[in-house]
PDB file of N, CA and C in Angstrom:
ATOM      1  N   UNK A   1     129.167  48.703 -71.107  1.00  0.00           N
ATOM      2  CA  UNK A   1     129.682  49.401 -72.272  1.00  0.00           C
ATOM      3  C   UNK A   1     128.542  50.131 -72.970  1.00  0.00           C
ATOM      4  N   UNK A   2     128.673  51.289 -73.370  1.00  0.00           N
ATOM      5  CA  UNK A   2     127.831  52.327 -74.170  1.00  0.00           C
ATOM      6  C   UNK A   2     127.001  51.697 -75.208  1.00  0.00           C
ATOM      7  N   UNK A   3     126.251  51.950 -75.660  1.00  0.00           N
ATOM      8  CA  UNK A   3     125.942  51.413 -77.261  1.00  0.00           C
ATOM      9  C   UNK A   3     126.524  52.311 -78.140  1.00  0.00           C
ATOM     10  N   UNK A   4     127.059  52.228 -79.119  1.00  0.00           N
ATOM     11  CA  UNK A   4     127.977  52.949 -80.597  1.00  0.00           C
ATOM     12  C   UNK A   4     126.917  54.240 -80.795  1.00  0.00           C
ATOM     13  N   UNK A   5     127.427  55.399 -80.986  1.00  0.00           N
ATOM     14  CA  UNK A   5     126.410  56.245 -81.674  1.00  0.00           C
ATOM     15  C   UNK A   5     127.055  56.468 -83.064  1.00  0.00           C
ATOM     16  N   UNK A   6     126.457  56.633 -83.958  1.00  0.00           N
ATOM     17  CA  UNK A   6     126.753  57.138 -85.433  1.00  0.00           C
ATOM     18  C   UNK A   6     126.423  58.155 -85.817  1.00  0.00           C
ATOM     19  N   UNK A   7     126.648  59.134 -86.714  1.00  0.00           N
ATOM     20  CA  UNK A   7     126.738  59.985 -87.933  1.00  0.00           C
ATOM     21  C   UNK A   7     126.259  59.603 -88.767  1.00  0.00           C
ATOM     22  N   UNK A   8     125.306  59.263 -89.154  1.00  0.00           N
ATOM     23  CA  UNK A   8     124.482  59.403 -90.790  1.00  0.00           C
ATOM     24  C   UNK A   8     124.235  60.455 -91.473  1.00  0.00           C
ATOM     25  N   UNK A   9     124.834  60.574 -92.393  1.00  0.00           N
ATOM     26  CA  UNK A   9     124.753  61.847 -93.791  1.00  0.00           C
ATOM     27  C   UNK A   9     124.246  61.263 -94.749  1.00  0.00           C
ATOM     28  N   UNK A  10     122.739  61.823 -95.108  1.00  0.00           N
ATOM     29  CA  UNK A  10     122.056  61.653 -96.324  1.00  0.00           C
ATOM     30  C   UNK A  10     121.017  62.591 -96.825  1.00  0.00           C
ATOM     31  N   UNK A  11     120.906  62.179 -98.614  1.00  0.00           N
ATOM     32  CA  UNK A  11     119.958  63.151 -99.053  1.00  0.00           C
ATOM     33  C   UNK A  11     119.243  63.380 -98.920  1.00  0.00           C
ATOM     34  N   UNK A  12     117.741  64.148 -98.814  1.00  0.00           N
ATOM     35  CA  UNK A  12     116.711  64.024 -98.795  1.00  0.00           C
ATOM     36  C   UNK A  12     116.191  65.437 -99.212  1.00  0.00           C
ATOM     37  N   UNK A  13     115.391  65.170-100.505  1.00  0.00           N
ATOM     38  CA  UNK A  13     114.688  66.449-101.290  1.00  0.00           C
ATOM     39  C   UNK A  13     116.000  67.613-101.584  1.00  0.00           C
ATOM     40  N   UNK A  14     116.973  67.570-101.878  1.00  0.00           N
ATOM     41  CA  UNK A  14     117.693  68.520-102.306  1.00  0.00           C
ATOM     42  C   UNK A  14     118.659  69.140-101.339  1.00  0.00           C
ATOM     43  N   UNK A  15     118.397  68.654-100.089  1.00  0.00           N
ATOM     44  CA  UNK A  15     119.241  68.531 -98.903  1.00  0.00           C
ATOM     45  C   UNK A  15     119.703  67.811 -98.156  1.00  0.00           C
ATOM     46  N   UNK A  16     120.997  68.086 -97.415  1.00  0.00           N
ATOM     47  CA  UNK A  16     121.906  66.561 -96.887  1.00  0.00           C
ATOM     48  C   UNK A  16     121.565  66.998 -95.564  1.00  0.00           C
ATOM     49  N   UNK A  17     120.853  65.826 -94.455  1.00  0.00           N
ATOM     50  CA  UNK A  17     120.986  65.854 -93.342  1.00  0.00           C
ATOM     51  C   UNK A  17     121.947  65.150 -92.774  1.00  0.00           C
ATOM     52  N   UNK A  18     122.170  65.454 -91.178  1.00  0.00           N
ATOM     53  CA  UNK A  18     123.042  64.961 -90.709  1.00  0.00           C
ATOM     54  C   UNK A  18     122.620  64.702 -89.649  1.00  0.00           C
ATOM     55  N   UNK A  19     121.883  63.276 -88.830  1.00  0.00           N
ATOM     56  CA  UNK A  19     121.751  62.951 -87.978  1.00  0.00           C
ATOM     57  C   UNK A  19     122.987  61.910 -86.863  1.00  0.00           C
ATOM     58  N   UNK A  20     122.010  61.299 -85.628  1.00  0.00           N
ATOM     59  CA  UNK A  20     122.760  61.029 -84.926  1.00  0.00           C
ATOM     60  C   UNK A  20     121.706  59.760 -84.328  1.00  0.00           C
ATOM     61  N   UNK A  21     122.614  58.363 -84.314  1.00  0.00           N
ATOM     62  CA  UNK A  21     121.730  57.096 -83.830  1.00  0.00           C
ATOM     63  C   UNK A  21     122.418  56.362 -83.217  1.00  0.00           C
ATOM     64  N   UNK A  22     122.036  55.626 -82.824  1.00  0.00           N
ATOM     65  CA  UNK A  22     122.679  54.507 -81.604  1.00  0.00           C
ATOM     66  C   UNK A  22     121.865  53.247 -82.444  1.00  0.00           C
ATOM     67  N   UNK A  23     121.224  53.350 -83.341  1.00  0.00           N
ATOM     68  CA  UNK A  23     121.250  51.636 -84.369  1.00  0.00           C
ATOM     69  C   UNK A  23     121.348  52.167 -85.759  1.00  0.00           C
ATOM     70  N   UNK A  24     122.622  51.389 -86.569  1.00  0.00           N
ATOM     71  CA  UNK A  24     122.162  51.284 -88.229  1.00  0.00           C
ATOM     72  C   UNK A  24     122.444  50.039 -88.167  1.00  0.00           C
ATOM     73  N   UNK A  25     121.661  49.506 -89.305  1.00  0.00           N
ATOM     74  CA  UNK A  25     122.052  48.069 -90.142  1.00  0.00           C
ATOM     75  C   UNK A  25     121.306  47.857 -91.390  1.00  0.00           C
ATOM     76  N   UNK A  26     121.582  46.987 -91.642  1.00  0.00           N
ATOM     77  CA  UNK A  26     120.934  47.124 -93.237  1.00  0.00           C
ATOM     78  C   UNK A  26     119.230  46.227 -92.926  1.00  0.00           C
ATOM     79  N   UNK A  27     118.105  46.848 -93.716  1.00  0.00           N
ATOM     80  CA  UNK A  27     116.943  47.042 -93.570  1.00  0.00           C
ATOM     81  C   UNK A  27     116.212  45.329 -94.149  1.00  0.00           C
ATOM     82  N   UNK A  28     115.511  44.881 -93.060  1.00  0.00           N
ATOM     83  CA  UNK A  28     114.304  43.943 -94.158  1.00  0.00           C
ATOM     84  C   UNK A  28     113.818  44.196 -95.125  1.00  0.00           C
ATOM     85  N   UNK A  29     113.708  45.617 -95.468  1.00  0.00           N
ATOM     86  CA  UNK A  29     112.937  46.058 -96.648  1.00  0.00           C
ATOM     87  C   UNK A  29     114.451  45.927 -97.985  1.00  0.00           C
ATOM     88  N   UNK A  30     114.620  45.338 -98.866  1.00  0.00           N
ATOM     89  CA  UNK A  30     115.405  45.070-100.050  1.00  0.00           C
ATOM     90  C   UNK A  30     115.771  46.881-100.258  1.00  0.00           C
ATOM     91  N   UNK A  31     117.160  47.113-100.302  1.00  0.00           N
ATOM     92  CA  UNK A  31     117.730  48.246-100.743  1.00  0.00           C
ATOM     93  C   UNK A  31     117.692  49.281 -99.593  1.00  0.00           C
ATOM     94  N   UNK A  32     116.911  48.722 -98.692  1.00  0.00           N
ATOM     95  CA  UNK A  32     116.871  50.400 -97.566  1.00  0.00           C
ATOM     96  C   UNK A  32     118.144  49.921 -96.663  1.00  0.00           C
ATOM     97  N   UNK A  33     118.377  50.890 -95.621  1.00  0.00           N
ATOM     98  CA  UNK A  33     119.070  51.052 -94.792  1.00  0.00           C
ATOM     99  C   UNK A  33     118.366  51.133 -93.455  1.00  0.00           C
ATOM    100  N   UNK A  34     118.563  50.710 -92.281  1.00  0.00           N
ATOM    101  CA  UNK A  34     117.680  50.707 -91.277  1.00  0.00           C
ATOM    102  C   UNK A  34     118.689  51.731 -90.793  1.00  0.00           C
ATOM    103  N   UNK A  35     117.725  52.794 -89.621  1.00  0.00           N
ATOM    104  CA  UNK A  35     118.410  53.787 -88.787  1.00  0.00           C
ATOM    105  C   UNK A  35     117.278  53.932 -88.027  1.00  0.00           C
ATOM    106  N   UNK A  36     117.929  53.746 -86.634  1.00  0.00           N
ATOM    107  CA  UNK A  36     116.873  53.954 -85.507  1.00  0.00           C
ATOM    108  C   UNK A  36     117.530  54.657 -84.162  1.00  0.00           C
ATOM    109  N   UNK A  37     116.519  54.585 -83.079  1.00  0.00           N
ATOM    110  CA  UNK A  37     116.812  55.215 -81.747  1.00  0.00           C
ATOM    111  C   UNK A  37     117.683  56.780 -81.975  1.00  0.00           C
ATOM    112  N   UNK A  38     117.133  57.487 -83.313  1.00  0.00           N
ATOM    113  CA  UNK A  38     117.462  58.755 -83.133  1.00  0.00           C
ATOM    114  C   UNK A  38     117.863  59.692 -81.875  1.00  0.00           C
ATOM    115  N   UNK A  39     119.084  60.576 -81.936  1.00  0.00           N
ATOM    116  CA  UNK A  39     119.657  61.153 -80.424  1.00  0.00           C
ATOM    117  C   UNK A  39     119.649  62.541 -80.883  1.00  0.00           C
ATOM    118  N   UNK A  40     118.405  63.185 -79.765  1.00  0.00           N
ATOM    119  CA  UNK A  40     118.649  64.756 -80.091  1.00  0.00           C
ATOM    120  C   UNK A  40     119.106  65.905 -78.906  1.00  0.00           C
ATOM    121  N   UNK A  41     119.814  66.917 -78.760  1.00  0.00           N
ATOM    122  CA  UNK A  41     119.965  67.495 -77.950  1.00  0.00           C
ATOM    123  C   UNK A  41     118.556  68.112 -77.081  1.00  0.00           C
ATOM    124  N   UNK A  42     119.263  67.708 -75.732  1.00  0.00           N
ATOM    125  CA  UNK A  42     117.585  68.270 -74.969  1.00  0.00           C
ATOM    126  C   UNK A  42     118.438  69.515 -74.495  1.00  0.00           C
ATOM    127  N   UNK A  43     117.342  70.648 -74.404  1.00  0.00           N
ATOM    128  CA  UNK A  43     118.179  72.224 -73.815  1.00  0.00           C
ATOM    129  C   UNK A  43     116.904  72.446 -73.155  1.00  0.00           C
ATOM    130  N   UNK A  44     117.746  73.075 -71.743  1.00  0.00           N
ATOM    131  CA  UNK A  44     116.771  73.130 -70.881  1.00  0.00           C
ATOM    132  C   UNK A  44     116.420  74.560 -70.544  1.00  0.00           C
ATOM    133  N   UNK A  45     117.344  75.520 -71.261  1.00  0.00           N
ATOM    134  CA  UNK A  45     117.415  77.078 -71.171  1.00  0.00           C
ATOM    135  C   UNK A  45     116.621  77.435 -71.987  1.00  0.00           C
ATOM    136  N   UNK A  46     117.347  79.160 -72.737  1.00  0.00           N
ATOM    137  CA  UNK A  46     117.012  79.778 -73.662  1.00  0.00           C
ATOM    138  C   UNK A  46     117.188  79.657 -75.078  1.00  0.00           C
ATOM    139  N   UNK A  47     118.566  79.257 -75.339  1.00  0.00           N
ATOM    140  CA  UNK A  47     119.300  79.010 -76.068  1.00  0.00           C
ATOM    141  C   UNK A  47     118.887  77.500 -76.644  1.00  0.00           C
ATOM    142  N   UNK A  48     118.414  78.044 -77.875  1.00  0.00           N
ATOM    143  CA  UNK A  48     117.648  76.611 -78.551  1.00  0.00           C
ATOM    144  C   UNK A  48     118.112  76.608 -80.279  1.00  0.00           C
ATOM    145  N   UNK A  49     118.808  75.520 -80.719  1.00  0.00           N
ATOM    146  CA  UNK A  49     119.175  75.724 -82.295  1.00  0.00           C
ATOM    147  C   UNK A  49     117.896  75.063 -82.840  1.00  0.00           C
ATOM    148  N   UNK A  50     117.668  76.011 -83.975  1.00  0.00           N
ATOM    149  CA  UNK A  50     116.701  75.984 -85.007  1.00  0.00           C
ATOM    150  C   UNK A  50     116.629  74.891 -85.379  1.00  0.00           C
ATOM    151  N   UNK A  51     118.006  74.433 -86.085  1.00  0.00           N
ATOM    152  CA  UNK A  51     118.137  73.020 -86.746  1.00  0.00           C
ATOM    153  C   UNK A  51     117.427  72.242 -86.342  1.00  0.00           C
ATOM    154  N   UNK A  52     118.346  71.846 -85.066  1.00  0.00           N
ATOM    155  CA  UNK A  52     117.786  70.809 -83.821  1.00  0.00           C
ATOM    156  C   UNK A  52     116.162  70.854 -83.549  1.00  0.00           C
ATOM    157  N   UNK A  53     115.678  71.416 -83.560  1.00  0.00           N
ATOM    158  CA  UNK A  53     114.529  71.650 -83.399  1.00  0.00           C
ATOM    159  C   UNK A  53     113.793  71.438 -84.244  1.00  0.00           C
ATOM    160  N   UNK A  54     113.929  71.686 -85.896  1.00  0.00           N
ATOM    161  CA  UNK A  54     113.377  71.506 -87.422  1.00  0.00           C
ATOM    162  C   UNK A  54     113.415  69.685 -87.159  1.00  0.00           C
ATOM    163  N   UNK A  55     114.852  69.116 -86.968  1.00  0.00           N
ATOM    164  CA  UNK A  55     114.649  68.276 -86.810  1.00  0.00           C
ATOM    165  C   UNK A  55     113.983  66.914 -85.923  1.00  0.00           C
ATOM    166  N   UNK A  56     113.860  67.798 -84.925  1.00  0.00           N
ATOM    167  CA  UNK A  56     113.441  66.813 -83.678  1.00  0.00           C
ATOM    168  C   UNK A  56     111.690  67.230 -84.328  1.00  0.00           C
ATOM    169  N   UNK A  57     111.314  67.992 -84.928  1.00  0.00           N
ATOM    170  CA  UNK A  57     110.017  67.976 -85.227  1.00  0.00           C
ATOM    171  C   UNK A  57     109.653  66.715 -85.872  1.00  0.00           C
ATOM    172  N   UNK A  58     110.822  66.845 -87.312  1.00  0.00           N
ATOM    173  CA  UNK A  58     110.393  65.942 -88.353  1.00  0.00           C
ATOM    174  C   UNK A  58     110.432  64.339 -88.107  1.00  0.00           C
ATOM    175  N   UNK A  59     111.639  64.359 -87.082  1.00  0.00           N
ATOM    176  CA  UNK A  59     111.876  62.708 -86.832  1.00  0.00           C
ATOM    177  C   UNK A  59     111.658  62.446 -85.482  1.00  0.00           C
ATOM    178  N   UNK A  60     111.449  63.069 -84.332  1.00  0.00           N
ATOM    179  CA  UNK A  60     111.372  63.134 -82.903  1.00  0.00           C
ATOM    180  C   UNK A  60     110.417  61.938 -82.598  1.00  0.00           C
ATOM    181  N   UNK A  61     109.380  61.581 -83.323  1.00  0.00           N
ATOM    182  CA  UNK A  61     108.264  59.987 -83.182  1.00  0.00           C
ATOM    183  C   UNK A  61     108.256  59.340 -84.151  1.00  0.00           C
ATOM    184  N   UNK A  62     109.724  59.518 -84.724  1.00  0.00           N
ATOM    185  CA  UNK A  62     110.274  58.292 -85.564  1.00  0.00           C
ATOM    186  C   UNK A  62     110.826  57.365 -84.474  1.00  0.00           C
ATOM    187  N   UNK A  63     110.509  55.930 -84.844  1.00  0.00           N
ATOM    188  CA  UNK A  63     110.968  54.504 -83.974  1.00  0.00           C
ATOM    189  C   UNK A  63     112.348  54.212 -85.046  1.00  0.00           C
ATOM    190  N   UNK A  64     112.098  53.860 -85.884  1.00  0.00           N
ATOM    191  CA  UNK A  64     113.201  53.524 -87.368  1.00  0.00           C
ATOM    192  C   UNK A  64     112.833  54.030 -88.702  1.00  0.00           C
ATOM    193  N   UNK A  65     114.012  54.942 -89.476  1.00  0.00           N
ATOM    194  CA  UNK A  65     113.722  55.442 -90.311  1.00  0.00           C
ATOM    195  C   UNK A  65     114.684  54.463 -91.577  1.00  0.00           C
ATOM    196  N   UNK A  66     113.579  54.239 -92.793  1.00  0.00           N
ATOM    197  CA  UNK A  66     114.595  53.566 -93.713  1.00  0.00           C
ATOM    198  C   UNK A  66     114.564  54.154 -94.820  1.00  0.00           C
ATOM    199  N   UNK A  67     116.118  54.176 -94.758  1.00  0.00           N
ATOM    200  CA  UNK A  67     116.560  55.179 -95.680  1.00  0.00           C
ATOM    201  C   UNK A  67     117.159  54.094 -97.304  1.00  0.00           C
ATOM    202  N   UNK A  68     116.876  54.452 -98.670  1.00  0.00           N
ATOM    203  CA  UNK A  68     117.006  54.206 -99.868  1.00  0.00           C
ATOM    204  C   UNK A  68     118.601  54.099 -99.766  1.00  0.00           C
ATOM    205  N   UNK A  69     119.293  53.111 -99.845  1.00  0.00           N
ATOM    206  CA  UNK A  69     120.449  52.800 -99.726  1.00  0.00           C
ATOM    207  C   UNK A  69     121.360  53.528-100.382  1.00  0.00           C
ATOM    208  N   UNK A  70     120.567  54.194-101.882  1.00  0.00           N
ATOM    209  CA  UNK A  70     121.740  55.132-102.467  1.00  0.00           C
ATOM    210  C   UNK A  70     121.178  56.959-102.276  1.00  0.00           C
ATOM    211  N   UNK A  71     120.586  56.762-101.073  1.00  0.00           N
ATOM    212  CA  UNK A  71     120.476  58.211-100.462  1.00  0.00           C
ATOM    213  C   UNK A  71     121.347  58.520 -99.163  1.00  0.00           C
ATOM    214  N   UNK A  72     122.009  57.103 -99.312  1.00  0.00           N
ATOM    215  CA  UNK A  72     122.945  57.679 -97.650  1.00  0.00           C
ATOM    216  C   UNK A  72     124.318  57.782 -98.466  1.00  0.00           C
ATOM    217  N   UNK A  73     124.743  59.048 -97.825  1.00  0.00           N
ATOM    218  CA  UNK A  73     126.190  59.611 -98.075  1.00  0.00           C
ATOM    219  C   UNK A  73     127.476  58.830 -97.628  1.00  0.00           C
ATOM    220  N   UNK A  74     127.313  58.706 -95.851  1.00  0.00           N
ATOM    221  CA  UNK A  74     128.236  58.548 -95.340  1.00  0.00           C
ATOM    222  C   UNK A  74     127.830  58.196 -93.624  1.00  0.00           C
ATOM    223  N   UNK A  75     127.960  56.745 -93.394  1.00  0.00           N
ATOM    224  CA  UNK A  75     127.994  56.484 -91.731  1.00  0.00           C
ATOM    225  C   UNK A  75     129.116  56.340 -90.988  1.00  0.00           C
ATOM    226  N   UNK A  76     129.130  57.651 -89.880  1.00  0.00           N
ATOM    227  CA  UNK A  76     130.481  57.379 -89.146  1.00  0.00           C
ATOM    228  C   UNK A  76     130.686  56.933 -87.900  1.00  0.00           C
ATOM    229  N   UNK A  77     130.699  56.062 -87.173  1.00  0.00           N
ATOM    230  CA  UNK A  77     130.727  55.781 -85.440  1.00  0.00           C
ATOM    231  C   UNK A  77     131.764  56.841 -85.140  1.00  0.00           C
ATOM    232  N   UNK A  78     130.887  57.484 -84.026  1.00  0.00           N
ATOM    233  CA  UNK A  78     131.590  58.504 -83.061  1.00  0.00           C
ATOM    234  C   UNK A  78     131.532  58.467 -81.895  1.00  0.00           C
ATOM    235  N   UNK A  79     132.462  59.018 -81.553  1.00  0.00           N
ATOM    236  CA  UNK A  79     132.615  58.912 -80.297  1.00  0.00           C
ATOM    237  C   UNK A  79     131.630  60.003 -79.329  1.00  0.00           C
ATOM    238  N   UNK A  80     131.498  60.942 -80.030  1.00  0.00           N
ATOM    239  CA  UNK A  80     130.055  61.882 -78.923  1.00  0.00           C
ATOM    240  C   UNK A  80     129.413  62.644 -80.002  1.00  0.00           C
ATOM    241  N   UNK A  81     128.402  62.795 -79.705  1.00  0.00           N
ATOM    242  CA  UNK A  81     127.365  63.877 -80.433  1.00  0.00           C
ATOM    243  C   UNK A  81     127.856  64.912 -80.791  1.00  0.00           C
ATOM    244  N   UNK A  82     127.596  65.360 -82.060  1.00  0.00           N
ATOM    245  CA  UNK A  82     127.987  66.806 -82.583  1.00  0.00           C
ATOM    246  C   UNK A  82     126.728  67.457 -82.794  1.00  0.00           C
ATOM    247  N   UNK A  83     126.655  68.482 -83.478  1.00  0.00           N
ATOM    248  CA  UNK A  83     125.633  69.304 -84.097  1.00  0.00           C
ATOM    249  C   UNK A  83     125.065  68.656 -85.223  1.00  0.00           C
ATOM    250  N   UNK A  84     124.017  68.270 -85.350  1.00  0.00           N
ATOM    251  CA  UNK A  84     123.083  68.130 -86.589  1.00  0.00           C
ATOM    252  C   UNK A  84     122.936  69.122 -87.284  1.00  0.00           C
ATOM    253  N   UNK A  85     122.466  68.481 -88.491  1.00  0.00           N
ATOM    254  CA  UNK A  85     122.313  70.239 -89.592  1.00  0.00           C
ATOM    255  C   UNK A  85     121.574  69.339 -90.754  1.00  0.00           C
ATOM    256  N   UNK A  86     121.121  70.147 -91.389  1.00  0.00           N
ATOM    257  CA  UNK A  86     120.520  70.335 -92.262  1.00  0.00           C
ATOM    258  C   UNK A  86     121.267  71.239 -93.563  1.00  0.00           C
ATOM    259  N   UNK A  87     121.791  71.190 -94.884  1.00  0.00           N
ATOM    260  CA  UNK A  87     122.518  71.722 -95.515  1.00  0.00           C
ATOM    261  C   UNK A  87     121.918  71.461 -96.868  1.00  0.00           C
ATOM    262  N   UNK A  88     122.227  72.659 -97.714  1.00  0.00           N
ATOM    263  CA  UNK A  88     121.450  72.546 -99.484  1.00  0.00           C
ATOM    264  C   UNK A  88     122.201  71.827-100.273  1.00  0.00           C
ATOM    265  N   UNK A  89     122.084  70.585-100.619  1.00  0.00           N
ATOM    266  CA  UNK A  89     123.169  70.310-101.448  1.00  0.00           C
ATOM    267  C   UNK A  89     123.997  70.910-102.719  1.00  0.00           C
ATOM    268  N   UNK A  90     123.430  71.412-103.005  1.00  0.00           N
ATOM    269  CA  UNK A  90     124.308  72.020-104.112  1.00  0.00           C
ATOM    270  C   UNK A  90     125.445  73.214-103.373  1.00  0.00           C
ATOM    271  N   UNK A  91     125.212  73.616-102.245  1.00  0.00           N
ATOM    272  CA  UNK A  91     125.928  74.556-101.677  1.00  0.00           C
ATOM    273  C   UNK A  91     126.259  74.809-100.439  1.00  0.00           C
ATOM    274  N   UNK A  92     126.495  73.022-100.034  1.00  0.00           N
ATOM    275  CA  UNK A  92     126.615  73.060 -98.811  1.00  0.00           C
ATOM    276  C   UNK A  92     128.526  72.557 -98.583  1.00  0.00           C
ATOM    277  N   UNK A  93     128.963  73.028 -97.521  1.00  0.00           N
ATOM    278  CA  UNK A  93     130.555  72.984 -97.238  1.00  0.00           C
ATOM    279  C   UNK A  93     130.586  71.611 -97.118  1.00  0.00           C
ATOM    280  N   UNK A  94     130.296  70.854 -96.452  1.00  0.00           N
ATOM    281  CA  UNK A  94     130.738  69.172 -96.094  1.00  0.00           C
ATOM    282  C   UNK A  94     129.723  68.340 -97.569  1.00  0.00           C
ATOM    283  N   UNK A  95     129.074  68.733 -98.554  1.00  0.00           N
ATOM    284  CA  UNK A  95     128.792  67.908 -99.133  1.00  0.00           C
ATOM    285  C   UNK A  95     129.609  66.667-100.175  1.00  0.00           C
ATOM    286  N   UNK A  96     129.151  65.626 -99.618  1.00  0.00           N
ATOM    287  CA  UNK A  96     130.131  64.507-100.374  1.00  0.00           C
ATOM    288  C   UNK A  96     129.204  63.765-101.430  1.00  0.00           C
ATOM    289  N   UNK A  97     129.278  63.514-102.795  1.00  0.00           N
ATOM    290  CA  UNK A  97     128.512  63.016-103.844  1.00  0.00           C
ATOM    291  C   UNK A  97     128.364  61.764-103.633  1.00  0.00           C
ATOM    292  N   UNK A  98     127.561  61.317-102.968  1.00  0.00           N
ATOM    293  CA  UNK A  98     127.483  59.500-102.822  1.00  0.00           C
ATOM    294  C   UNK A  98     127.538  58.535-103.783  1.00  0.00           C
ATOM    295  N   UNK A  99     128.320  57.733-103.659  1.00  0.00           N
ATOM    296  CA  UNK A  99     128.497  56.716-104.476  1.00  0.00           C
ATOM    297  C   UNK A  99     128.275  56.161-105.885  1.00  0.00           C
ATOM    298  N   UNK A 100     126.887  55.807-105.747  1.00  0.00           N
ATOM    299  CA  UNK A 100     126.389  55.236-107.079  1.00  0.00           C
ATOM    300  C   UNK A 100     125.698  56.431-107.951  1.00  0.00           C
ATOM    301  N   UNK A 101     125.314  57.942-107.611  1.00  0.00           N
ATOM    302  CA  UNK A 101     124.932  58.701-108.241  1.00  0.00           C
ATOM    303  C   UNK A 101     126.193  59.609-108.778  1.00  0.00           C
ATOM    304  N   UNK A 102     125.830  59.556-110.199  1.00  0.00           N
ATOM    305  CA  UNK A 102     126.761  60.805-111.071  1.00  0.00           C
ATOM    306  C   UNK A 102     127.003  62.119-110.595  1.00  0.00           C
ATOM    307  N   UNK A 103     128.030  62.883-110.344  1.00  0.00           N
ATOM    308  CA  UNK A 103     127.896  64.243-110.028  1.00  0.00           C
ATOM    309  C   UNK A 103     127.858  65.014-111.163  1.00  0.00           C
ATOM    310  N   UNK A 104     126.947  66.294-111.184  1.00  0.00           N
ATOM    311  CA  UNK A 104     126.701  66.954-111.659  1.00  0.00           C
ATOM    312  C   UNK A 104     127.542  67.331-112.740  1.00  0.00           C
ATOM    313  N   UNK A 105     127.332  67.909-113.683  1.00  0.00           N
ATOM    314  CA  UNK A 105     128.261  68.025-115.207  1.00  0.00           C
ATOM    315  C   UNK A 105     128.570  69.533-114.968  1.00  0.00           C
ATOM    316  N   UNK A 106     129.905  69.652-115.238  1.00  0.00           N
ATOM    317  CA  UNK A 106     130.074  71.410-114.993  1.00  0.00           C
ATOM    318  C   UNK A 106     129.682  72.395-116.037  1.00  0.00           C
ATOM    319  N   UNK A 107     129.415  73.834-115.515  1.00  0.00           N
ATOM    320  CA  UNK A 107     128.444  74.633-116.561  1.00  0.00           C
ATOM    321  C   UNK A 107     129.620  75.049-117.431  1.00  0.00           C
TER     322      UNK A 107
END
């Protein structure tokens, strides 16, 4: 049987990423979130997304990343890999206001 891959959506600096892992659980470290064995698209052509690439920079020799428990949005088990992205929060289409933080007051 496969191991589970997940969807993790969270903040980071003013933007919501959206990665892809085959481990979450909750962290030894008090309040974090453990996320590991990051999954990135390998392309063997021409055709290479930016994203994917921004990201496989930033986390690509990450082992486990722990994430501040009220910086994760949303973990989903899926069934296959989608597109990762990177999105501005204030103006991004799928952004969801996580939990324990207030949303913004309207102008």
């Amino acid at each position: 049987m496969a191991k589970p891959l997940y969807k993790v959506t969270f903040l980071n600096h003013g933007k919501v990423y959206e990665l892809y892992a085959r481990h979450v659980a909750g962290s030894s470290l008090w309040g974090f979130t453990e996320v590991g064995e990051l999954v990135f698209d390998v392309h063997e052509g021409l055709v290479v997304d930016p994203t994917e690439e921004r990201l496989r920079d930033e986390f690509g020799a990450t082992r486990v990343l722990h994430l501040p428990m009220q910086s994760i949005v949303r973990v989903e088990e899926v069934e296959r890999k989608g597109q990762s992205a990177i999105r501005d929060a204030a103006t991004g289409e799928k952004v969801v206001t996580p939990f324990p933080m207030p949303a913004k007051p309207p102008r």
